[in-house]
Protein backbone atom coordinates (compact mmCIF):
# COMPACT_ATOMS: atom_id res chain seq x y z
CA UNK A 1 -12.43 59.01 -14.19
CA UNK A 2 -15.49 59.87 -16.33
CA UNK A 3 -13.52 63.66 -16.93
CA UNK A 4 -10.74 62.04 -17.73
CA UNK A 5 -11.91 59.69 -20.63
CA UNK A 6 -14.05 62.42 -21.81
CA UNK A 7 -10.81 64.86 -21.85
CA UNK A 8 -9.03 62.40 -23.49
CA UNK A 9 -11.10 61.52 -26.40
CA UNK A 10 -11.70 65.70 -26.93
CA UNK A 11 -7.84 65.69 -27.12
CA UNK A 12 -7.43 62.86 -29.18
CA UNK A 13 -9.96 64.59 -31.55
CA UNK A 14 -8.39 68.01 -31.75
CA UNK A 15 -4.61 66.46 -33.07
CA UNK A 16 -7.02 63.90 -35.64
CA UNK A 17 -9.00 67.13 -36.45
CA UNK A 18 -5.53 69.59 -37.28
CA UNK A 19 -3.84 66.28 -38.91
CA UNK A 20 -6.53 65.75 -41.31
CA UNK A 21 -7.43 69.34 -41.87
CA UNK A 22 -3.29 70.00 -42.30
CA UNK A 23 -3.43 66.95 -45.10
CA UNK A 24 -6.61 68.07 -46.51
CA UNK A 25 -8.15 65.06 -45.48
CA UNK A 26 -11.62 66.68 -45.47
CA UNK A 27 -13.63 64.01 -46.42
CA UNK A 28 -12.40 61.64 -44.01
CA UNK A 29 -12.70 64.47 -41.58
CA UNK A 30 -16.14 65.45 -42.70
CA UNK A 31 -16.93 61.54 -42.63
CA UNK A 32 -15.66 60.39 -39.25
CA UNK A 33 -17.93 63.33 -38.26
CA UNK A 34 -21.08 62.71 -39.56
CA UNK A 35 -20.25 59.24 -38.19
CA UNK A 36 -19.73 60.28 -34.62
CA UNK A 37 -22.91 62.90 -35.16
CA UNK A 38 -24.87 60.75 -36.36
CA UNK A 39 -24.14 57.90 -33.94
CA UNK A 40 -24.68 60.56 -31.48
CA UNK A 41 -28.28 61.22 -32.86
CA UNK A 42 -29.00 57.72 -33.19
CA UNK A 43 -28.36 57.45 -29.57
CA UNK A 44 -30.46 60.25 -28.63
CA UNK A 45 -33.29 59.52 -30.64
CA UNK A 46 -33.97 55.96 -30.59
CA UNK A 47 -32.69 54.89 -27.60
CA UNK A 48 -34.92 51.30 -27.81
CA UNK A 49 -33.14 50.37 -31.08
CA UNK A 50 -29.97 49.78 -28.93
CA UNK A 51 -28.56 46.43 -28.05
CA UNK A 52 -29.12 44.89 -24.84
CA UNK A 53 -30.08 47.64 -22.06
CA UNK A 54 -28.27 50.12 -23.98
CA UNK A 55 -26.66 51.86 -20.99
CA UNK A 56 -23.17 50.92 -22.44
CA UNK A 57 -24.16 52.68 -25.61
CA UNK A 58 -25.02 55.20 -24.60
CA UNK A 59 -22.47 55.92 -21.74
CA UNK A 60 -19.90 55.26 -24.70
CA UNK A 61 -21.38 57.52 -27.28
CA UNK A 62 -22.14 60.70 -24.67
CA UNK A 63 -18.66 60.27 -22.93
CA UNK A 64 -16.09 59.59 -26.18
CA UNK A 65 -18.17 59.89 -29.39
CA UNK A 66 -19.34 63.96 -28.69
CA UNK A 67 -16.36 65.37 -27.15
CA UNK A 68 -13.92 63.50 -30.36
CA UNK A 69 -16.62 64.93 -32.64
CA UNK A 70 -16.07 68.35 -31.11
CA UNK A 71 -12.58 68.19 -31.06
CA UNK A 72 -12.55 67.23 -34.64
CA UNK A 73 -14.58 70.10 -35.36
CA UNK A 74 -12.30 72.22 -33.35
CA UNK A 75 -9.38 71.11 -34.48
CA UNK A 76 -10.00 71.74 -38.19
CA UNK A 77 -11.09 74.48 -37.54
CA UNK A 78 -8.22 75.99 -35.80
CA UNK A 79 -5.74 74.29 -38.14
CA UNK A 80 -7.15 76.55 -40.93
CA UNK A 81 -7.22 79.84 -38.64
CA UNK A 82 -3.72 79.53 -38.10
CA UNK A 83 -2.62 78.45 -41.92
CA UNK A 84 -4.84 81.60 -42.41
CA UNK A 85 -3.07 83.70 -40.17
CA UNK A 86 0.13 82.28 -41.57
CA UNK A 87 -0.48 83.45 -45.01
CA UNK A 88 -1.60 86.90 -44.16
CA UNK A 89 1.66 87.63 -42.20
């Protein structure tokens, strides 16, 4: 189940990723990912700082928030390779 959910939000990244890089939606992009990173860090860091016992948090942020932040990454990033590729041909 854990793959699953994990798969899913890296999916769900990628297509937000391409849509906002094909829009030029880069600083939405660039803040929804310094969001997620930075939740991410937050987690990782400080891990006393969180509410209650935190293991929700942090299950949460490791399983959805860093594969959607790498799929939004990736996603952008392949959007522009193939607009890239598109031009040149």
């Amino acid at each position: 189940m854990m793959y699953a959910i994990a798969l899913t939000a890296l999916g769900l990244g990628i297509v937000a990723g391409w849509s906002m890089a094909s829009r030029f939606m880069l600083r939405s992009l660039a803040a929804v990912f310094i969001l997620l990173a930075s939740t991410v860090l937050w987690v990782s860091l400080a891990p006393g700082t969180l509410p209650g016992d935190g293991f929700a948090v942090v299950v949460a942020t490791f399983l959805v928030a860093l594969p959607m932040a790498s799929g939004l990454l990736g996603g952008a990033v392949f959007c522009g390779l193939i607009r890239r590729h598109a031009k040149a041909s």
